[in-house]
PDB file of N, CA and C in Angstrom:
ATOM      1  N   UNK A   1     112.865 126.410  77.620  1.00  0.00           N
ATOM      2  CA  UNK A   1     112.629 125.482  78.708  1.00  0.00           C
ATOM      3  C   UNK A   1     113.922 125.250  79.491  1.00  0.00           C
ATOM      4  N   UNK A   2     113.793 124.574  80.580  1.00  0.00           N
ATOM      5  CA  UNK A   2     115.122 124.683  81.451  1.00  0.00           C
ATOM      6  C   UNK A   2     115.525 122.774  81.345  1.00  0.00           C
ATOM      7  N   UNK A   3     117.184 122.808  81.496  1.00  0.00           N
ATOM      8  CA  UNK A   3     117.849 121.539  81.659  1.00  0.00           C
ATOM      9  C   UNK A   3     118.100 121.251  82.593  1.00  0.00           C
ATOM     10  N   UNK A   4     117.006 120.154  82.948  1.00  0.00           N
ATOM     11  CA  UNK A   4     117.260 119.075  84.062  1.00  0.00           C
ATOM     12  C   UNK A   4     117.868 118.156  83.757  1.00  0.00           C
ATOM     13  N   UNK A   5     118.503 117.670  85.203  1.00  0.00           N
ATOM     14  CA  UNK A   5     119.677 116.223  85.425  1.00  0.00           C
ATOM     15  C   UNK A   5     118.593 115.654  85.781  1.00  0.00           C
ATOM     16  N   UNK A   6     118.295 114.253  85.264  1.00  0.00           N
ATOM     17  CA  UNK A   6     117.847 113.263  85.971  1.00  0.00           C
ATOM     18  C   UNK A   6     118.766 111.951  85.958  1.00  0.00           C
ATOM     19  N   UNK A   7     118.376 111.423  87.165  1.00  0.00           N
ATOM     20  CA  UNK A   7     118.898 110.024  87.345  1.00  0.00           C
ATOM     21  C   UNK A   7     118.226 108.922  86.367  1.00  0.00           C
ATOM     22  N   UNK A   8     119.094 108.731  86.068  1.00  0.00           N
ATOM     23  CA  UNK A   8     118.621 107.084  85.564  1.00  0.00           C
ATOM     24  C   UNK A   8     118.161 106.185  85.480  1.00  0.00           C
ATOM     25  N   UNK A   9     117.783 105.919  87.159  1.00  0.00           N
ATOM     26  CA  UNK A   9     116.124 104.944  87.257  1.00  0.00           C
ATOM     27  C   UNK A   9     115.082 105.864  86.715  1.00  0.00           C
ATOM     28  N   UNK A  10     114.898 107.071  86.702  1.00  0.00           N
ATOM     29  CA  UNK A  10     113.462 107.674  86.479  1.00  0.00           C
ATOM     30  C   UNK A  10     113.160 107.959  85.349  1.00  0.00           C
ATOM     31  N   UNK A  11     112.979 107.035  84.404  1.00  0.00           N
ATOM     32  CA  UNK A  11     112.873 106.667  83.402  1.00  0.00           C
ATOM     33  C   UNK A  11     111.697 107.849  82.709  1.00  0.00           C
ATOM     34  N   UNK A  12     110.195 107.247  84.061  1.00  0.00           N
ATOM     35  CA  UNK A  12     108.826 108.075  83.690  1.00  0.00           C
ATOM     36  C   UNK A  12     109.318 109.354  83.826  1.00  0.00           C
ATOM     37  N   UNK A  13     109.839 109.793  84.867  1.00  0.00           N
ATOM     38  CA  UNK A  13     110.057 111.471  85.203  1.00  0.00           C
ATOM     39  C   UNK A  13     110.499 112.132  83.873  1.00  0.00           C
ATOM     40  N   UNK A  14     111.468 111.267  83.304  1.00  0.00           N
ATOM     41  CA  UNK A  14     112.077 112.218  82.129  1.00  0.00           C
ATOM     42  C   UNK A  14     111.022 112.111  81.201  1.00  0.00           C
ATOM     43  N   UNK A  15     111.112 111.210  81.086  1.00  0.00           N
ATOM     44  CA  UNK A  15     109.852 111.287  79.354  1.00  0.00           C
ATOM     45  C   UNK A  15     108.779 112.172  79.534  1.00  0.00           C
ATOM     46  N   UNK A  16     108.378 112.197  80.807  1.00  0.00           N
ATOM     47  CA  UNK A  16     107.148 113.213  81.660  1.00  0.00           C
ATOM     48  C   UNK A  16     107.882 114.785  81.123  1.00  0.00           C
ATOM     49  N   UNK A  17     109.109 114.841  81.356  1.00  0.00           N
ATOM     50  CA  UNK A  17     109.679 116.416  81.298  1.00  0.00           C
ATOM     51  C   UNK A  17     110.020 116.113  79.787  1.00  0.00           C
ATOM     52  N   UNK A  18     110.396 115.775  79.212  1.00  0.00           N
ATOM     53  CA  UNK A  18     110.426 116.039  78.128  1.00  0.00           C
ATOM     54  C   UNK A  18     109.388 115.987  77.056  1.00  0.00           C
ATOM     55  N   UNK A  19     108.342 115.711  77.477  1.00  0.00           N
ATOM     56  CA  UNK A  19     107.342 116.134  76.669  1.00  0.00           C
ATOM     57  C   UNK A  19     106.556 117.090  76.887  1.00  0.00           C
ATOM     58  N   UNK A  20     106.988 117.529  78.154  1.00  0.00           N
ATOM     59  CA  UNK A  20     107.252 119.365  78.819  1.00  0.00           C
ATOM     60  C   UNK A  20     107.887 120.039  77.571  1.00  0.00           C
ATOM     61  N   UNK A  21     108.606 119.431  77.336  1.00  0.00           N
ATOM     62  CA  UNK A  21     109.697 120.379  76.517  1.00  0.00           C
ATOM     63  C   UNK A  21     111.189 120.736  77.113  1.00  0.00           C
ATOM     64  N   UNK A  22     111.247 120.174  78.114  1.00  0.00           N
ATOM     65  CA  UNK A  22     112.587 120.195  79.034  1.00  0.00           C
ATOM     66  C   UNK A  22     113.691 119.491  78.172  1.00  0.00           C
ATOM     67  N   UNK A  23     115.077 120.125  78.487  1.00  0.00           N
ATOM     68  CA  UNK A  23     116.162 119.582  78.133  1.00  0.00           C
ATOM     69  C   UNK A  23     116.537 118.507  79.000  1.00  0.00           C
ATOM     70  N   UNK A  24     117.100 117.265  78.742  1.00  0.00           N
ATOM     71  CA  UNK A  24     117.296 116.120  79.844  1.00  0.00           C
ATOM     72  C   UNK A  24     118.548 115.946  79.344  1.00  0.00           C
ATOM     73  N   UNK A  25     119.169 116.091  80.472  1.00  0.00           N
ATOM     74  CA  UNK A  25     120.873 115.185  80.636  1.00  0.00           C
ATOM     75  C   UNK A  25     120.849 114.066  81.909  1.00  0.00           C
ATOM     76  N   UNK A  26     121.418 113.257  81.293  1.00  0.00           N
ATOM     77  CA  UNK A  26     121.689 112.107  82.556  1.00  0.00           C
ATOM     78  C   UNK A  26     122.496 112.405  83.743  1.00  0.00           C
ATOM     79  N   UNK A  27     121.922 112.076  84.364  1.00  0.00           N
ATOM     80  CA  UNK A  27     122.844 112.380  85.484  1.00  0.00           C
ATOM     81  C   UNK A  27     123.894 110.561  85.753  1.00  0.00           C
ATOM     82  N   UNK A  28     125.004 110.629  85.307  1.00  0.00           N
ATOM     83  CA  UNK A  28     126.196 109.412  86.037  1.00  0.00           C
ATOM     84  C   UNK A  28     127.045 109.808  86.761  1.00  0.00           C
ATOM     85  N   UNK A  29     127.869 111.277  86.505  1.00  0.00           N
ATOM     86  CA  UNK A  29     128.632 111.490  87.561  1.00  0.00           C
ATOM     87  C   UNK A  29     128.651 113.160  87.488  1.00  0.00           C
ATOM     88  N   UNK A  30     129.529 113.791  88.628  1.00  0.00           N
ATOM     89  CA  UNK A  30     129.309 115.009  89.108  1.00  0.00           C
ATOM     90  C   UNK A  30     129.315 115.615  87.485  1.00  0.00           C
ATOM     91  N   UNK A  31     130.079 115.868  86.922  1.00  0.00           N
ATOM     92  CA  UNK A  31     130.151 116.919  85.903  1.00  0.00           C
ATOM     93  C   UNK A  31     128.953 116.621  85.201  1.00  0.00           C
ATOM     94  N   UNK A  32     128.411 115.892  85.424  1.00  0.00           N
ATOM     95  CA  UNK A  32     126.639 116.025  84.257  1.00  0.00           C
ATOM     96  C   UNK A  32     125.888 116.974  84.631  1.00  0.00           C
ATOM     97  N   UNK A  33     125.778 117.618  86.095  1.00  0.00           N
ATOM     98  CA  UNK A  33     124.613 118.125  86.461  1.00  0.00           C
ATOM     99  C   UNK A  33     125.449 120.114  85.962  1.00  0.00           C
ATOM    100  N   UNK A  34     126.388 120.284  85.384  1.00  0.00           N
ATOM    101  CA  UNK A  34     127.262 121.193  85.141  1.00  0.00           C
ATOM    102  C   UNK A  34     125.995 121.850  84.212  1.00  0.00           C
ATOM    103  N   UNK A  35     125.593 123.261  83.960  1.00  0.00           N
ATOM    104  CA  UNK A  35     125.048 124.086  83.811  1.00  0.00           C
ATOM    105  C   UNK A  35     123.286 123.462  83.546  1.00  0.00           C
ATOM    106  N   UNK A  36     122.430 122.695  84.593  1.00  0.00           N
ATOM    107  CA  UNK A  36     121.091 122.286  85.170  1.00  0.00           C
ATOM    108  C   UNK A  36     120.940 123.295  85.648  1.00  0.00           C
ATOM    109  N   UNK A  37     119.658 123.509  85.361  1.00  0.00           N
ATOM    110  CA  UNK A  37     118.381 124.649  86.209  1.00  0.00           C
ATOM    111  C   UNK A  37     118.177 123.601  87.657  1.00  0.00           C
ATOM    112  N   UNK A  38     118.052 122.251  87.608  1.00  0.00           N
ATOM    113  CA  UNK A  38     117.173 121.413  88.191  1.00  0.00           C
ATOM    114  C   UNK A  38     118.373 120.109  88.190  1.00  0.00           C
ATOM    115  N   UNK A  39     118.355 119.237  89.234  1.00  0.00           N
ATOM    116  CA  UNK A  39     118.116 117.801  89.127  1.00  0.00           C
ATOM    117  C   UNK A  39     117.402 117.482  90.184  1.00  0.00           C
ATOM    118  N   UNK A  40     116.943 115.965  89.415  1.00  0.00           N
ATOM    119  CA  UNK A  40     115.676 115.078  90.017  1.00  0.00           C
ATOM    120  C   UNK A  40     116.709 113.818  90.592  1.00  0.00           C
ATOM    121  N   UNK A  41     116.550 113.541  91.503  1.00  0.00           N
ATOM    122  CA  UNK A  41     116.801 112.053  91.953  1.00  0.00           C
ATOM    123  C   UNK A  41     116.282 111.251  92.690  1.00  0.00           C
ATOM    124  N   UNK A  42     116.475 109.894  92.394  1.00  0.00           N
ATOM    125  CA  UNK A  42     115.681 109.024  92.942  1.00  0.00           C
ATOM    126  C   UNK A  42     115.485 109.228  94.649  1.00  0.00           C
ATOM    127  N   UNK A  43     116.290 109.193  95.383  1.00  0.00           N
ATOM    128  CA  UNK A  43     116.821 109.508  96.433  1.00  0.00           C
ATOM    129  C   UNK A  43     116.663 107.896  97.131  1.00  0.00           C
ATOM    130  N   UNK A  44     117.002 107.039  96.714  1.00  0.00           N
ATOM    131  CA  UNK A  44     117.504 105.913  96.766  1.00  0.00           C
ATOM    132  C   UNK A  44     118.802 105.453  97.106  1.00  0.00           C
ATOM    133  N   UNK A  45     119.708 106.402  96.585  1.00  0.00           N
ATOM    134  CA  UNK A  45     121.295 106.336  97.017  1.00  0.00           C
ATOM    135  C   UNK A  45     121.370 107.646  97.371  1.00  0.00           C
ATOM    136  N   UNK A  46     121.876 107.846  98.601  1.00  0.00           N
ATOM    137  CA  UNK A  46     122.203 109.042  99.069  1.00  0.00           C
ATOM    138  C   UNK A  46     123.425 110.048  98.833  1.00  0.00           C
ATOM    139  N   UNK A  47     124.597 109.207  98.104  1.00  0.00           N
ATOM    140  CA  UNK A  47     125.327 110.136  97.414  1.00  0.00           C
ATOM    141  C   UNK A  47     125.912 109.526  96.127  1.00  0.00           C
ATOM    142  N   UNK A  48     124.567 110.024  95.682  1.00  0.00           N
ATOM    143  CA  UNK A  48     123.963 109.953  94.084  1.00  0.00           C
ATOM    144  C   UNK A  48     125.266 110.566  93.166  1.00  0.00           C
ATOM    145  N   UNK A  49     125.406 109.750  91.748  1.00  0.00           N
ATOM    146  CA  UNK A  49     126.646 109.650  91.102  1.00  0.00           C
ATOM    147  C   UNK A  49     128.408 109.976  92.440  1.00  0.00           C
ATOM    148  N   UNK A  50     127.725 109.054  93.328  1.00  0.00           N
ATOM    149  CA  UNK A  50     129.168 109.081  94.077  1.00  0.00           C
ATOM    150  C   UNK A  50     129.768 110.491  94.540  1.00  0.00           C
ATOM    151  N   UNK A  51     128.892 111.455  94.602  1.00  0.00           N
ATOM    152  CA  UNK A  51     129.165 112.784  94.953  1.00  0.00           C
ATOM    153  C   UNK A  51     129.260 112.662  96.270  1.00  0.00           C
ATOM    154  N   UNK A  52     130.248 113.004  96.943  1.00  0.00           N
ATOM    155  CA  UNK A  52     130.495 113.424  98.883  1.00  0.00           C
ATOM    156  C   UNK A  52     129.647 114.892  99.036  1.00  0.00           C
ATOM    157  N   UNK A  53     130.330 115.864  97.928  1.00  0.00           N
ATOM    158  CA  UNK A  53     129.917 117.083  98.132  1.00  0.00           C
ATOM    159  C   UNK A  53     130.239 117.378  97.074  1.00  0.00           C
ATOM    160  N   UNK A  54     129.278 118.458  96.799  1.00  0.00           N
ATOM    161  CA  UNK A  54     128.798 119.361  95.347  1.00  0.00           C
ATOM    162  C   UNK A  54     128.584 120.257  95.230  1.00  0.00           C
ATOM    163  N   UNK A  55     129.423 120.956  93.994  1.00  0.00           N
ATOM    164  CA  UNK A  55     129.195 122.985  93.677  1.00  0.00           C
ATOM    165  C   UNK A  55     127.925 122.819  93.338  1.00  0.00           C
ATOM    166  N   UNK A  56     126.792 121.955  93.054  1.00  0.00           N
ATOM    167  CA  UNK A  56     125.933 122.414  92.152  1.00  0.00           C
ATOM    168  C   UNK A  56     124.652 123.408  92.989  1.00  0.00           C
ATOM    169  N   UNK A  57     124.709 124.406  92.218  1.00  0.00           N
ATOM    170  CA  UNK A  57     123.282 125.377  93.027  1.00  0.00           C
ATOM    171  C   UNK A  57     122.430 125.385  92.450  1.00  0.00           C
ATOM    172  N   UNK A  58     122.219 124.584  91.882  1.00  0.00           N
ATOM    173  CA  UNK A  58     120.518 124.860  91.232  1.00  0.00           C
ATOM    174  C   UNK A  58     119.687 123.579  92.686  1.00  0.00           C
ATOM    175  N   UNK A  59     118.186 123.949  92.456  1.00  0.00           N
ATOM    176  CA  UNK A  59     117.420 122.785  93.224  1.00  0.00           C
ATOM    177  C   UNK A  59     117.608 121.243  92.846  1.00  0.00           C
ATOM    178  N   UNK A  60     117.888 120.555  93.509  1.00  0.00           N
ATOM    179  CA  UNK A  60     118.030 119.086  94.066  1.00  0.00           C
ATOM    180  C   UNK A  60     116.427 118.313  94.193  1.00  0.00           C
ATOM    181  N   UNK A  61     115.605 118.406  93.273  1.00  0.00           N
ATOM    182  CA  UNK A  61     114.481 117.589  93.908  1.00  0.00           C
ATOM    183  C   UNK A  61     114.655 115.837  94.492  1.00  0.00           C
ATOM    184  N   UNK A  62     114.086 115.277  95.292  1.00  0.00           N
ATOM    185  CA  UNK A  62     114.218 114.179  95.820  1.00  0.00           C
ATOM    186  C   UNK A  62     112.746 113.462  95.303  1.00  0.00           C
ATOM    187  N   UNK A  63     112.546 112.477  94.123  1.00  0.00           N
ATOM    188  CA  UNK A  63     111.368 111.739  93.600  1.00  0.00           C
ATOM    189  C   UNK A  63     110.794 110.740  94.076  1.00  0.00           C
ATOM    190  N   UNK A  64     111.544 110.138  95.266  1.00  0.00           N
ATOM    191  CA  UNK A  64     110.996 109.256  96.255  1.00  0.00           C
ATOM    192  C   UNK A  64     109.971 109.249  96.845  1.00  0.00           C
ATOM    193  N   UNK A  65     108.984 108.325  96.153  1.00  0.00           N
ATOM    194  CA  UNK A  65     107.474 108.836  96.752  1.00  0.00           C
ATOM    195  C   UNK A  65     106.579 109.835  95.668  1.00  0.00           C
ATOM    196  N   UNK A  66     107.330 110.158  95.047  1.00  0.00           N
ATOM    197  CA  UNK A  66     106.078 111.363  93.951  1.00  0.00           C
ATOM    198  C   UNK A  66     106.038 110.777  92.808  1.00  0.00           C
ATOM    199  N   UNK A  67     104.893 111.018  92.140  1.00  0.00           N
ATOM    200  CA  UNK A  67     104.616 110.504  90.818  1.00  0.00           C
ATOM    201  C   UNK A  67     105.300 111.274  89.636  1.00  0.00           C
ATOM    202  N   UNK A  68     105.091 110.922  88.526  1.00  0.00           N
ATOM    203  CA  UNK A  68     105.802 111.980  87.458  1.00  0.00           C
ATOM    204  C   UNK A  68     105.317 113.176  86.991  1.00  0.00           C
ATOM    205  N   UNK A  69     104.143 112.953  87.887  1.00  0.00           N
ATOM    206  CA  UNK A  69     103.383 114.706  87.283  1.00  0.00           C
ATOM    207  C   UNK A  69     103.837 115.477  88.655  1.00  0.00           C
ATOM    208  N   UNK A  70     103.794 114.629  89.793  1.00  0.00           N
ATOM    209  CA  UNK A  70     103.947 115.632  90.897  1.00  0.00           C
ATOM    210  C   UNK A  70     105.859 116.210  90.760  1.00  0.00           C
ATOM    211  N   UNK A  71     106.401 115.062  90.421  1.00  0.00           N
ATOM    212  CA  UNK A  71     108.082 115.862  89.852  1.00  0.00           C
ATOM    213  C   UNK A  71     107.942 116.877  88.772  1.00  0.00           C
ATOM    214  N   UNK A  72     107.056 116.591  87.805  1.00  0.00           N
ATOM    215  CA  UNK A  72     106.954 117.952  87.402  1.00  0.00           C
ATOM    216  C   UNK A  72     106.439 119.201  87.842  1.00  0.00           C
ATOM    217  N   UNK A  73     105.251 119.063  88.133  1.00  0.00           N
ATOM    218  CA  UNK A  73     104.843 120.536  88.974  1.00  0.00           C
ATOM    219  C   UNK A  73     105.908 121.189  89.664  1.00  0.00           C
ATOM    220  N   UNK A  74     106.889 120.092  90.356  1.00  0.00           N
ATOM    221  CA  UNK A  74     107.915 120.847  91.204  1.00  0.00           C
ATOM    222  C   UNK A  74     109.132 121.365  90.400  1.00  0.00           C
ATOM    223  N   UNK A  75     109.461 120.366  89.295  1.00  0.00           N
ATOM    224  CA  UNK A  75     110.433 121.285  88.754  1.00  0.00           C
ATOM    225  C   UNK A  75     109.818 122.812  88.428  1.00  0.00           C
ATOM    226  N   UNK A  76     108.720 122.611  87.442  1.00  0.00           N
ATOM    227  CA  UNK A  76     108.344 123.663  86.901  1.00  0.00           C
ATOM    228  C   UNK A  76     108.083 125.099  87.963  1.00  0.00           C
ATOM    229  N   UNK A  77     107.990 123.973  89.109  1.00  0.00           N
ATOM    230  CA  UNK A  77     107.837 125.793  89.987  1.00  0.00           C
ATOM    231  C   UNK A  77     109.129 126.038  90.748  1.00  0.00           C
ATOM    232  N   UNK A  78     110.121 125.551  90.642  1.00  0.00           N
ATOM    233  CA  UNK A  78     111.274 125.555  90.941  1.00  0.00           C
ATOM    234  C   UNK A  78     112.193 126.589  89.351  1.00  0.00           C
ATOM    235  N   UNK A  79     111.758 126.413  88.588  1.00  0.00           N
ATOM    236  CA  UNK A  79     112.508 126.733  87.086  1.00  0.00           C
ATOM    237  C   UNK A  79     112.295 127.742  86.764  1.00  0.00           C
ATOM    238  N   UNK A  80     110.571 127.736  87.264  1.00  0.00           N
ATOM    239  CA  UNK A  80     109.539 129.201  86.665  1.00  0.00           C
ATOM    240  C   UNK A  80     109.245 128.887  86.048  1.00  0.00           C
ATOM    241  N   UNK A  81     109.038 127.640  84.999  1.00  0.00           N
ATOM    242  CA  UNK A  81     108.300 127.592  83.778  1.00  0.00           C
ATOM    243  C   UNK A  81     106.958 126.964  83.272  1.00  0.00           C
TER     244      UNK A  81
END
């Protein structure tokens, strides 16, 4: 299964992916999201763990507005899995 960053308010999203079977790391500051397939964020704060700008290349989903199944469908078709 692939390791997603999630933020910290999304409490449902993770428990949702991890009973996917997903690996979950928190996302608090830049070096957490360091080898993620995925992070999820609230998109509530716009530069989330205080990041200006970021190496990270994996997909960025934004959960604002989607439920925890619809964040999953998207990771999962974002991951391939």
């Amino acid at each position: 299964m692939a390791k997603i960053g999630i933020e910290g308010t999304l409490a449902d999203v993770k428990g949702a992916l991890q009973e996917k079977g997903h690996e979950i790391v928190d996302l608090r500051q830049e070096e957490d999201s360091n080898g993620c397939d995925c992070c999820v964020i609230s998109g509530q704060d716009k530069d989330v763990m205080g990041m200006q700008t970021t190496s990270f290349s994996g997909s960025v989903i934004n959960a604002d507005g989607l439920t925890a199944n619809e964040v999953c469908k998207q990771v999962e078709e974002r991951v391939g899995s």
